[in-house]
Protein backbone atom coordinates (compact mmCIF):
# COMPACT_ATOMS: atom_id res chain seq x y z
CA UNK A 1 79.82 -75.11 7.27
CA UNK A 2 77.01 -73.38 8.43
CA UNK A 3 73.96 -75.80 11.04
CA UNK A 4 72.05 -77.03 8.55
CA UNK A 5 70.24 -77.96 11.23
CA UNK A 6 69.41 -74.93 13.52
CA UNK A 7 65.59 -74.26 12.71
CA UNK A 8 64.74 -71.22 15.26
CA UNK A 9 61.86 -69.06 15.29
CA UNK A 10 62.56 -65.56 13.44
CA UNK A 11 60.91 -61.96 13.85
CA UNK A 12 61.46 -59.18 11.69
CA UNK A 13 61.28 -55.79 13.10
CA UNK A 14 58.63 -53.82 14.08
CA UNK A 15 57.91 -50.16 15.30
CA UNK A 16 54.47 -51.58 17.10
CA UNK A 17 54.15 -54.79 19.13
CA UNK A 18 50.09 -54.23 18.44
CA UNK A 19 50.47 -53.51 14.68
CA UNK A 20 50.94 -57.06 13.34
CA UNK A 21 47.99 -58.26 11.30
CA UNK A 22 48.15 -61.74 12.66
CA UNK A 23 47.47 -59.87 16.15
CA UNK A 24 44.56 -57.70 14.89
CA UNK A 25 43.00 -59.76 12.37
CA UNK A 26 43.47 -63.18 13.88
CA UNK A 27 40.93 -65.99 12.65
CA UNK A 28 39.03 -67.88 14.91
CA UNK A 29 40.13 -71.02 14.62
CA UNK A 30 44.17 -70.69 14.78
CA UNK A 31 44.12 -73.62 17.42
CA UNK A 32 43.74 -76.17 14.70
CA UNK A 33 45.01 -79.14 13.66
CA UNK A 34 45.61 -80.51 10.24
CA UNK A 35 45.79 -84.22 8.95
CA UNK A 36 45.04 -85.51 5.90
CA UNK A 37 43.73 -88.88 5.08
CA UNK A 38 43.91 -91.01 2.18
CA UNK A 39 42.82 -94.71 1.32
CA UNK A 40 45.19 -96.09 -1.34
CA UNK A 41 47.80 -93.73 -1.55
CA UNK A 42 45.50 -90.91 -2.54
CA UNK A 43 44.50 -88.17 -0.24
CA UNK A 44 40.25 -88.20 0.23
CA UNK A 45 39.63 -86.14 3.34
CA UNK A 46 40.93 -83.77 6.10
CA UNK A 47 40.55 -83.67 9.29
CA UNK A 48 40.06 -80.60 11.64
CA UNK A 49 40.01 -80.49 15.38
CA UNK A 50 38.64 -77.38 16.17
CA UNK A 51 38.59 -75.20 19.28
CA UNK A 52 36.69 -72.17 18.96
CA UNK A 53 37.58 -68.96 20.75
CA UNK A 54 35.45 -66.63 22.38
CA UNK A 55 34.43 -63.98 19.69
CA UNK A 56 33.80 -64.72 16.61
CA UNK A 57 36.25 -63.49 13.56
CA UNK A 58 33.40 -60.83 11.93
CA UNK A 59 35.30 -59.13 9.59
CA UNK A 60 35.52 -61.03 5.80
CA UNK A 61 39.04 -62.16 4.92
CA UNK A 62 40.87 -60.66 1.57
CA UNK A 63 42.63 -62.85 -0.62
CA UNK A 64 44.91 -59.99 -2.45
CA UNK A 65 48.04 -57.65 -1.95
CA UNK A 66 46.96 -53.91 -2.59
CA UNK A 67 49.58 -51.76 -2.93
CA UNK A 68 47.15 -49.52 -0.56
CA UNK A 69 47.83 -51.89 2.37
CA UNK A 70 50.17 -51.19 5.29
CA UNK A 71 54.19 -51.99 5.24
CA UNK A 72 53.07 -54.61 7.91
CA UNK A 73 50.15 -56.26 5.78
CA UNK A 74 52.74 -56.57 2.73
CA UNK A 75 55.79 -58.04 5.15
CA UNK A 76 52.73 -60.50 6.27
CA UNK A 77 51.68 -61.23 3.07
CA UNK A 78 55.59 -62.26 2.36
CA UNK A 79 56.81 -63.97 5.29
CA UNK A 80 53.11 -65.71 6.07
CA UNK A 81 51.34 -65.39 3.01
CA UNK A 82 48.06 -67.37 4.30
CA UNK A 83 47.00 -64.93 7.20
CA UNK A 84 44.42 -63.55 5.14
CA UNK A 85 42.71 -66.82 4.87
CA UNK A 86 40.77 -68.81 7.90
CA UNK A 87 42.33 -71.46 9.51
CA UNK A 88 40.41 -73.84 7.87
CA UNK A 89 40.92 -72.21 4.15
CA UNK A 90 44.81 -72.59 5.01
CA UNK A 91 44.39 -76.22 5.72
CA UNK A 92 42.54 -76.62 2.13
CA UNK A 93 45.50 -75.03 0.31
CA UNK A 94 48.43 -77.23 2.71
CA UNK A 95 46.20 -80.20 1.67
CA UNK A 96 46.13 -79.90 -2.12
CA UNK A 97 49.87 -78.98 -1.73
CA UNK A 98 50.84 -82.19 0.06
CA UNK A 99 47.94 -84.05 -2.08
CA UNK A 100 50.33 -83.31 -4.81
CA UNK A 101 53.69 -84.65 -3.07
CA UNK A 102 52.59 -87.97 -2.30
CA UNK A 103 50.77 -88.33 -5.86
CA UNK A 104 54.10 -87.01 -7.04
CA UNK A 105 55.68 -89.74 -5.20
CA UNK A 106 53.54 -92.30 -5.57
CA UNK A 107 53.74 -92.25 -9.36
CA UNK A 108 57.94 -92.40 -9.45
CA UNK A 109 57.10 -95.91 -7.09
CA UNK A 110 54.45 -97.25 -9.01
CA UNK A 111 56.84 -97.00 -12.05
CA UNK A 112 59.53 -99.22 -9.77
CA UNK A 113 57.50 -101.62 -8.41
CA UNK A 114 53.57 -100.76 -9.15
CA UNK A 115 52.42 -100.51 -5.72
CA UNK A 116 51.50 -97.93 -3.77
CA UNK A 117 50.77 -96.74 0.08
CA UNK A 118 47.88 -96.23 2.21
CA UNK A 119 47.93 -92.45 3.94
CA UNK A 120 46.11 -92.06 7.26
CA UNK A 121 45.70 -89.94 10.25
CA UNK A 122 45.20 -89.61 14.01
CA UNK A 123 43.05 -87.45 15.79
CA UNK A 124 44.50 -84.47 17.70
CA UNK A 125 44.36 -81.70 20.17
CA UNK A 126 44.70 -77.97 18.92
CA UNK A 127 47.72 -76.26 18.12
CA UNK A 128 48.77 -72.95 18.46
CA UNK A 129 52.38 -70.69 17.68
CA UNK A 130 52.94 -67.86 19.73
CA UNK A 131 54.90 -64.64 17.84
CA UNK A 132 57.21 -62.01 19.60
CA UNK A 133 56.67 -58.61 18.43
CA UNK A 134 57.66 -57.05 21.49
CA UNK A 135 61.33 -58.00 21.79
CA UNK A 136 62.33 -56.77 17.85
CA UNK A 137 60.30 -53.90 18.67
CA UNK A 138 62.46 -53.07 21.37
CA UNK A 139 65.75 -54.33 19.02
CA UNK A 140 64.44 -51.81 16.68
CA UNK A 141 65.09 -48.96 19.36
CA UNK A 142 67.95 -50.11 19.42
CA UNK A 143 69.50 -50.04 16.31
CA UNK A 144 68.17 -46.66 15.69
CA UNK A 145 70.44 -45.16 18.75
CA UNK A 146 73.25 -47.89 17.60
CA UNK A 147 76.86 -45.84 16.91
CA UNK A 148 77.35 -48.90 14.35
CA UNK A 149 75.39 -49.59 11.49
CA UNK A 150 72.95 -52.46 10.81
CA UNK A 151 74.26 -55.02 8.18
CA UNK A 152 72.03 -55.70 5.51
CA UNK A 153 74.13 -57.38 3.51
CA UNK A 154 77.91 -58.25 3.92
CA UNK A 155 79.82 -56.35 1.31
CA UNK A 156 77.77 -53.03 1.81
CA UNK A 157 79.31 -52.99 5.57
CA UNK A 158 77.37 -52.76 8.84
CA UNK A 159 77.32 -54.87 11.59
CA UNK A 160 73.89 -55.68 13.58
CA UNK A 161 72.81 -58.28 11.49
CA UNK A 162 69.56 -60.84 13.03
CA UNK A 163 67.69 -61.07 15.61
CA UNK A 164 66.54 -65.23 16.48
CA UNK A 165 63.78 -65.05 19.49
CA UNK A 166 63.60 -68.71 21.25
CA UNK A 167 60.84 -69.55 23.39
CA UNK A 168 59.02 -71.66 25.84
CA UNK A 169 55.77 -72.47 27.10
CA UNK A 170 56.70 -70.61 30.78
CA UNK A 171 57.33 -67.79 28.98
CA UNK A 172 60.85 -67.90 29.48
CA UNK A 173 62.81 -66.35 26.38
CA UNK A 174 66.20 -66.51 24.76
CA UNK A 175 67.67 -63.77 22.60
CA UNK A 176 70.17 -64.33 19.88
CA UNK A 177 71.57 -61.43 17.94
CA UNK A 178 74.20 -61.89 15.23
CA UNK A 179 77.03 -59.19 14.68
CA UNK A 180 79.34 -59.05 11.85
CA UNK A 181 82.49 -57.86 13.16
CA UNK A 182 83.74 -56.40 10.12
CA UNK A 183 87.21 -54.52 10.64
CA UNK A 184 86.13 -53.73 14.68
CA UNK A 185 89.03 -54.35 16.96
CA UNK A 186 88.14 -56.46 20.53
CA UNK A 187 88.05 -53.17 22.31
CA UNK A 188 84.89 -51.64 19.52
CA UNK A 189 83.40 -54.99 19.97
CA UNK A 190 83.55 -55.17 23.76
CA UNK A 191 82.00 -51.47 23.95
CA UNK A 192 79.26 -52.82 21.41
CA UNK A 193 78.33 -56.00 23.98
CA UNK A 194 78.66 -53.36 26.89
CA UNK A 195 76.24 -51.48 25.02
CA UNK A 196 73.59 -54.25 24.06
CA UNK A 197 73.87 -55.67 27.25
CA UNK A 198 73.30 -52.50 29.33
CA UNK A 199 70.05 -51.75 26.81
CA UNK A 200 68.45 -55.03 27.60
CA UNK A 201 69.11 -54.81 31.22
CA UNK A 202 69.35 -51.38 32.67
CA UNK A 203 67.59 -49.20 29.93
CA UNK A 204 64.22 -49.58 27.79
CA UNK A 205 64.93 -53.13 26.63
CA UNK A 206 64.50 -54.14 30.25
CA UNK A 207 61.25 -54.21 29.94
CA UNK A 208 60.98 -57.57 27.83
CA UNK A 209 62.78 -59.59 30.69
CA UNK A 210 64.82 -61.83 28.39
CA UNK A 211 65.92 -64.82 30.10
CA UNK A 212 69.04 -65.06 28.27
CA UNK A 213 70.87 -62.47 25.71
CA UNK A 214 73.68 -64.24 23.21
CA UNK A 215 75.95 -62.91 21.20
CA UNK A 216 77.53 -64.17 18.00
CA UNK A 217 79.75 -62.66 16.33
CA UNK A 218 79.71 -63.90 12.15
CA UNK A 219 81.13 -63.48 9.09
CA UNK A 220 79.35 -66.01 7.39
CA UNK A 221 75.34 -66.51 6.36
CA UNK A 222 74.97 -69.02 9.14
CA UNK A 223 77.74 -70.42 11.77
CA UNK A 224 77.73 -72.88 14.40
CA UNK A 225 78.81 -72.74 17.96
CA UNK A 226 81.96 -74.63 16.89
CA UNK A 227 83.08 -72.30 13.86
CA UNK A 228 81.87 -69.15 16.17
CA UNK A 229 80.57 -69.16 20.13
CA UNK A 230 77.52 -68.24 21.32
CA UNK A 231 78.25 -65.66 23.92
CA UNK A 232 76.19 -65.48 26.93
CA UNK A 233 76.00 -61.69 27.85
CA UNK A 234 73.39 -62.22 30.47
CA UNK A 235 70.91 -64.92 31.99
CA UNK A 236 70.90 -68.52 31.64
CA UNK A 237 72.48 -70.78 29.27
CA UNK A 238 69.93 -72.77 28.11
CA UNK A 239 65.88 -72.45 28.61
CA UNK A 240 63.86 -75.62 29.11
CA UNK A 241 60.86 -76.80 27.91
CA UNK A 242 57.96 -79.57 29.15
CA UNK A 243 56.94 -81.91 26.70
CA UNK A 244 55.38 -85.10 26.62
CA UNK A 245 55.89 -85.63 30.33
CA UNK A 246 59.70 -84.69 29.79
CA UNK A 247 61.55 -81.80 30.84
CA UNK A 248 64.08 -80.84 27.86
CA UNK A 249 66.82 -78.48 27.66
CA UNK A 250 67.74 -76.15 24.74
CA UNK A 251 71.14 -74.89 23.97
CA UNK A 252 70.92 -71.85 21.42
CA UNK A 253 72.75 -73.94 18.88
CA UNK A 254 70.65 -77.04 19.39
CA UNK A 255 67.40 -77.65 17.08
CA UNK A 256 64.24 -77.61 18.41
CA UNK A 257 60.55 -77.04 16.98
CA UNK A 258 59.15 -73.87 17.53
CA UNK A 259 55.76 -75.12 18.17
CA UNK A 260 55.30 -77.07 20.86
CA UNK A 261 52.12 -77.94 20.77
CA UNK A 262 52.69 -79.12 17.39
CA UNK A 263 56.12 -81.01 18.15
CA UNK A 264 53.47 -83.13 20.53
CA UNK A 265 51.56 -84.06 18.11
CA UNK A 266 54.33 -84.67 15.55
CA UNK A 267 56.14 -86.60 17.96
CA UNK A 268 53.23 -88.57 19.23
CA UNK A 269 52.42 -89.45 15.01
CA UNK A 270 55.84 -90.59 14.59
CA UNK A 271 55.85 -93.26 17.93
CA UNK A 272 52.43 -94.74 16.53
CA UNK A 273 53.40 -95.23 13.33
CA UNK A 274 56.78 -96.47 14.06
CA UNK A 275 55.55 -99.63 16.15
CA UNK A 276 58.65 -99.95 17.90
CA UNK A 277 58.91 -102.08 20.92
CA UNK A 278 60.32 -103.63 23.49
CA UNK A 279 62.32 -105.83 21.13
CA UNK A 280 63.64 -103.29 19.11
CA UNK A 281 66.53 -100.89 18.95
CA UNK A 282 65.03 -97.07 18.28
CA UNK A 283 67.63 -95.11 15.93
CA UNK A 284 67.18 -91.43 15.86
CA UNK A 285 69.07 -89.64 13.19
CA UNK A 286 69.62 -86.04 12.81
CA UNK A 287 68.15 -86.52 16.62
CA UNK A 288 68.36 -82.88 17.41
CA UNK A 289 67.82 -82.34 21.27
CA UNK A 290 67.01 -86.16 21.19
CA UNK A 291 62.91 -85.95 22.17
CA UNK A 292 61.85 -88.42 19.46
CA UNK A 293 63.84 -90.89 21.52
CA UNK A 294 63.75 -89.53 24.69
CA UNK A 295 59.75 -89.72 24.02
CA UNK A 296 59.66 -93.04 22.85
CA UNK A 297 62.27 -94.74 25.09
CA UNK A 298 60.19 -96.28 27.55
CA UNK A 299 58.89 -98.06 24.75
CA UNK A 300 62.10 -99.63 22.77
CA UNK A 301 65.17 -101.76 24.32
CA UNK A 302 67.46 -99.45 23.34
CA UNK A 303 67.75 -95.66 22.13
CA UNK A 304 70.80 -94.55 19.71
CA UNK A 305 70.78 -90.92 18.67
CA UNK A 306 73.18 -89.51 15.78
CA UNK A 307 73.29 -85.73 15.80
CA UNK A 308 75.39 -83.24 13.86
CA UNK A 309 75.54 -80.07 16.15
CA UNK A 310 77.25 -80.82 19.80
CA UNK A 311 74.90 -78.50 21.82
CA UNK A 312 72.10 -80.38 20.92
CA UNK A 313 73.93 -83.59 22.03
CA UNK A 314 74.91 -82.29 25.41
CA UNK A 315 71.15 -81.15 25.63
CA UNK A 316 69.80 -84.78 25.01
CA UNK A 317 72.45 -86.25 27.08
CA UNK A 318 71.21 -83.75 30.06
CA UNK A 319 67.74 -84.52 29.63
CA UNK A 320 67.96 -88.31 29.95
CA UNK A 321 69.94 -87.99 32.57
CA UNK A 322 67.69 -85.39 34.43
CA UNK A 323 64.83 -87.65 33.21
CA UNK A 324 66.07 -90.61 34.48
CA UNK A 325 66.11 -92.29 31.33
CA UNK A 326 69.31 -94.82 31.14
CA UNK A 327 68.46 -96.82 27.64
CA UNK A 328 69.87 -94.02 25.60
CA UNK A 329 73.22 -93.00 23.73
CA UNK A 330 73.74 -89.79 21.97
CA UNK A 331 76.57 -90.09 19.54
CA UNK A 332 77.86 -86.32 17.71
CA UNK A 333 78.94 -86.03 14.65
CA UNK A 334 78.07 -85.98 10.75
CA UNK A 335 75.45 -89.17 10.04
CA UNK A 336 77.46 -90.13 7.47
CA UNK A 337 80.64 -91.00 9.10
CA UNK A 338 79.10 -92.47 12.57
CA UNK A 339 76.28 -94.65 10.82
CA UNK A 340 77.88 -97.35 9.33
CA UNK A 341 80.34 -97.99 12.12
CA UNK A 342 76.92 -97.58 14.85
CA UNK A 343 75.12 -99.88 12.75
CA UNK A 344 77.76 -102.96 12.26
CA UNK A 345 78.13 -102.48 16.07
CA UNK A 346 74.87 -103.77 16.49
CA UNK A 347 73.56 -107.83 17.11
CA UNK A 348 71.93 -108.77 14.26
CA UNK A 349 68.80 -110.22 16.50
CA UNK A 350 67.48 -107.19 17.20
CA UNK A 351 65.56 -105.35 15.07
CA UNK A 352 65.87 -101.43 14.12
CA UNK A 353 63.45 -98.91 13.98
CA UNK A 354 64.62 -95.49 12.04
CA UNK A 355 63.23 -92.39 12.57
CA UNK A 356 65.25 -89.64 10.60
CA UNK A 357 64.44 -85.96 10.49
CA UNK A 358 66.35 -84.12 8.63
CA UNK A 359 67.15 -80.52 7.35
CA UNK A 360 65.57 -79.43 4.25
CA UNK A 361 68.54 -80.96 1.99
CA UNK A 362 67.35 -84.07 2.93
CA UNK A 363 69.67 -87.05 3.92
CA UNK A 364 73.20 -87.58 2.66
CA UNK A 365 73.66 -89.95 -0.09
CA UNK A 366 75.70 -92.16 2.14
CA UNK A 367 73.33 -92.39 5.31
CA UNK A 368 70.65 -93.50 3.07
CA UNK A 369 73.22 -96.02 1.93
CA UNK A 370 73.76 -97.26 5.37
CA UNK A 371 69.82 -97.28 6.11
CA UNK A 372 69.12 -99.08 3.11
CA UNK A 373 72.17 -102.10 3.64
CA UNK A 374 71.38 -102.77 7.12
CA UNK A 375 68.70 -105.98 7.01
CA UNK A 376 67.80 -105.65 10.87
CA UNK A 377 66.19 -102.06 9.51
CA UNK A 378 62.33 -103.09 9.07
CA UNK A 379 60.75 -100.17 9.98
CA UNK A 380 61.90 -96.47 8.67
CA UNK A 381 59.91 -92.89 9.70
CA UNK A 382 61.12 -90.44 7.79
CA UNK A 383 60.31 -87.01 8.91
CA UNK A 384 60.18 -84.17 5.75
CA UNK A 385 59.81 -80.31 6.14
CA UNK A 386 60.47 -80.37 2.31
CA UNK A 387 59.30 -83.68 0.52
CA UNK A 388 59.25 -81.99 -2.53
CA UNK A 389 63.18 -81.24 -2.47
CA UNK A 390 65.91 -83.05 -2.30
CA UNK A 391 64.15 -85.58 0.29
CA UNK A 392 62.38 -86.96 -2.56
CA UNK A 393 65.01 -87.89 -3.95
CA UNK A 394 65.92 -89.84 -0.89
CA UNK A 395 62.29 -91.16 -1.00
CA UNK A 396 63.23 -92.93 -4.28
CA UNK A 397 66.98 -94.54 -3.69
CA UNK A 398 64.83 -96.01 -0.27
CA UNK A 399 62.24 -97.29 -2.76
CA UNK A 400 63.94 -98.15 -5.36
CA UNK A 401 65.41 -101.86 -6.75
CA UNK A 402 68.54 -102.96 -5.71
CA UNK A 403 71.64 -100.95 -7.78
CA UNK A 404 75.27 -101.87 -7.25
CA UNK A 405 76.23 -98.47 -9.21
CA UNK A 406 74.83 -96.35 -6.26
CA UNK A 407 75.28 -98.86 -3.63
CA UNK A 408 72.30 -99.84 -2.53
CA UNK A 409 71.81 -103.33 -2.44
CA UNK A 410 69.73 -103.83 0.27
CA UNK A 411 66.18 -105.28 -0.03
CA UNK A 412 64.25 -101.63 -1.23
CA UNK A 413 61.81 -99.96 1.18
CA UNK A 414 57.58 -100.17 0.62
CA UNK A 415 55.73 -96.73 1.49
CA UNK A 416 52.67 -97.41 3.62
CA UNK A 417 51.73 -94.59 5.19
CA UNK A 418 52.24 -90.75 5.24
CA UNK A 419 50.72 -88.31 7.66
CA UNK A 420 50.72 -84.07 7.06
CA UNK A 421 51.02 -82.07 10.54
CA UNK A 422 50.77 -78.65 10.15
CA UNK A 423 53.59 -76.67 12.83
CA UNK A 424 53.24 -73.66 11.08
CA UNK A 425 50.31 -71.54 10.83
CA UNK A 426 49.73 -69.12 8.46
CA UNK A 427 53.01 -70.05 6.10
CA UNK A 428 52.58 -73.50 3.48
CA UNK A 429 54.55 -75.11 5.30
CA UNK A 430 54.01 -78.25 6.97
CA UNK A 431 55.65 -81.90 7.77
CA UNK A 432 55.15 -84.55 6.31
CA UNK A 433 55.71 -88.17 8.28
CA UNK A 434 56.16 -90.80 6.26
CA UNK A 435 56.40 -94.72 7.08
CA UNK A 436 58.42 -97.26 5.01
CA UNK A 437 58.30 -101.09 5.99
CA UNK A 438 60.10 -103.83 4.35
């Protein structure tokens, strides 16, 4: 099956690095934050950090697609359809949208058990995502000089297929590019990594000084490094990134945000509102590259991370080690299958925190089984990029009273608090932290 959850940071193709709206009509105040706040379960008030840049954003914003706009204003206007508005007007729109989520949810739990939670939010330093025109730019090159055609989609043939840009606060970037073989023998598809390789090194793709170029070659939408390899054509394996005092490595399987000044402040939301302790166990599902854990280690007895994708596991693994950090264990494999036998391992004296972050499908029927059975489970964060999917359903069976029919006979979950942090500027999107006690 393809990673459900590999969440890197895409670029489409472009003829000019300095042609990108978001470059020339930037608003002033992209280094935002946004929080929302809420007294009863209903959202009353958001909160901006600013920090202002230098010159002021003079020219007024438009808030509609003309079919007289350029091919780069109309792919913006698809793939981050708020970079017309402010910073600030963005976080009005995110706010109503998440406003609507947690009423949404609050009114399936008030039918359960008539209560409701109480939303709230920290204060926080600015946040900013860095784009990459210059490296699909250069892609673009070439795959106009290409002998092989690009692949657009599978059945129509062609073979260059996307381009995933992974980066770090150094500066140091990682280049993924996809190739569907079709019917190439080795031989064609050695001569093609020859060829990209030579073009990224020796000839005008030199000039973006990737750290690392991989190669994958797919048949399929989406593939892990299990069901097809990452190949390393040049560089280093991994890049590395600094955050919250640690220094973490990323495999170009593994999941990691693509904000990082956002993950900060995600991760530093989730540790405050998860309470955990020195008496508590710290469980980290769908753990990715393991920082929520990693982060919060110091703080708990004992760290134990459940992650689906393998290079993410060795990553976390490396890092604790490299960090010095000894209370951890990083177990790989499918939640499902390594919960329940992780979590009747454990001594019933110590409590459990649960942080889960999941892909957008949510959590697995059975995992929320597990979460919801285990009694020395007090405390769960859940972590949504998409509360309004099929995580709400997992919202409810948490919530909800005891049923035999679907398992889930543990004592149900209370929502207290939820807390919107906004990774992704210009796009809807957001996460959404929410805290569960029982």
């Amino acid at each position: 099956m393809p990673n459900p959850r590999l969440l890197l940071s895409r670029v489409g193709f472009f003829s000019n690095p300095r042609l990108l709206p978001w470059d020339t009509a930037k608003p002033p105040d992209l280094s935002q934050s946004f929080l929302g706040r809420a007294h009863e379960g209903n959202f009353t008030g958001v909160i901006v950090t600013k920090h202002p840049r230098q010159h002021k954003y003079q020219k007024k914003q438009r808030h509609f697609i003309s079919l007289h706009d350029s091919w780069q204003e109309r792919l913006a206007d698809v793939v981050t359809p708020l970079w017309r508005l402010s910073y600030e007007e963005q976080l009005k729109v995110k706010f109503e949208a998440q406003k609507k989520i947690v009423q949404t949810l609050e009114s399936y739990l008030q039918v359960l058990h008539g209560v409701s939670g109480t939303v709230a939010a920290p204060h926080s330093e600015g946040l900013h995502c860095h784009l990459h025109p210059i490296i699909p730019s250069y892609y673009e090159v070439f795959l106009r000089q290409s002998s092989v055609e690009p692949c657009l989609l599978f059945h129509e043939g062609g073979h260059w297929r996307e381009l995933t840009v992974r980066t770090n606060s150094q500066g140091h970037t990682m280049a993924i590019i996809t190739f569907h073989p079709q019917g190439l023998s080795q031989e064609e598809l050695c001569a093609q990594k020859v060829t990209l390789k030579d073009f990224f090194t020796q000839g005008p793709g030199a000039v973006c000084e990737l750290t690392s170029l991989y190669f994958q070659e797919s048949t399929m939408t989406r593939c892990s490094h299990q069901q097809s390899p990452y190949q390393l054509l040049f560089g280093e394996p991994h890049i590395f990134e600094d955050l919250l005092g640690l220094k973490i490595r990323i495999s170009p399987d593994a999941f990691f945000q693509i904000n990082t000044a956002g993950a900060e402040l995600l991760y530093q939301t989730i540790g405050e509102l998860s309470g955990v302790n020195s008496n508590s166990i710290l469980l980290d599902i769908c753990c990715g590259t393991g920082v929520i854990g990693l982060s919060l280690a110091q703080c708990a007895s004992q760290v134990l991370g459940v992650e689906l994708v393998e290079q993410a596991v060795d990553d976390a693994r490396w890092t604790a080690a490299f960090n010095g950090v000894t209370n951890c264990e990083f177990h790989a494999g499918r939640a499902e299958k390594i919960l329940p036998q992780l979590l009747r391992s454990q001594k019933d004296e110590k409590l459990i925190v649960a942080v889960v972050n999941p892909a957008r499908a949510g959590l697995h029927h059975q995992v929320v089984q597990a979460i919801r059975n285990c009694g020395a489970i007090r405390t769960l964060v859940f972590v949504s990029c998409k509360p309004h999917g099929e995580s709400m359903r997992n919202f409810i069976e948490l919530c909800c009273p005891p049923n035999s029919a679907k398992k889930l006979l543990g004592e149900p979950f209370v929502l207290r608090q939820a807390v919107p942090v906004d990774l992704f500027p210009h796009t809807p999107h957001c996460e959404l932290v929410l805290l569960f006690t029982r």
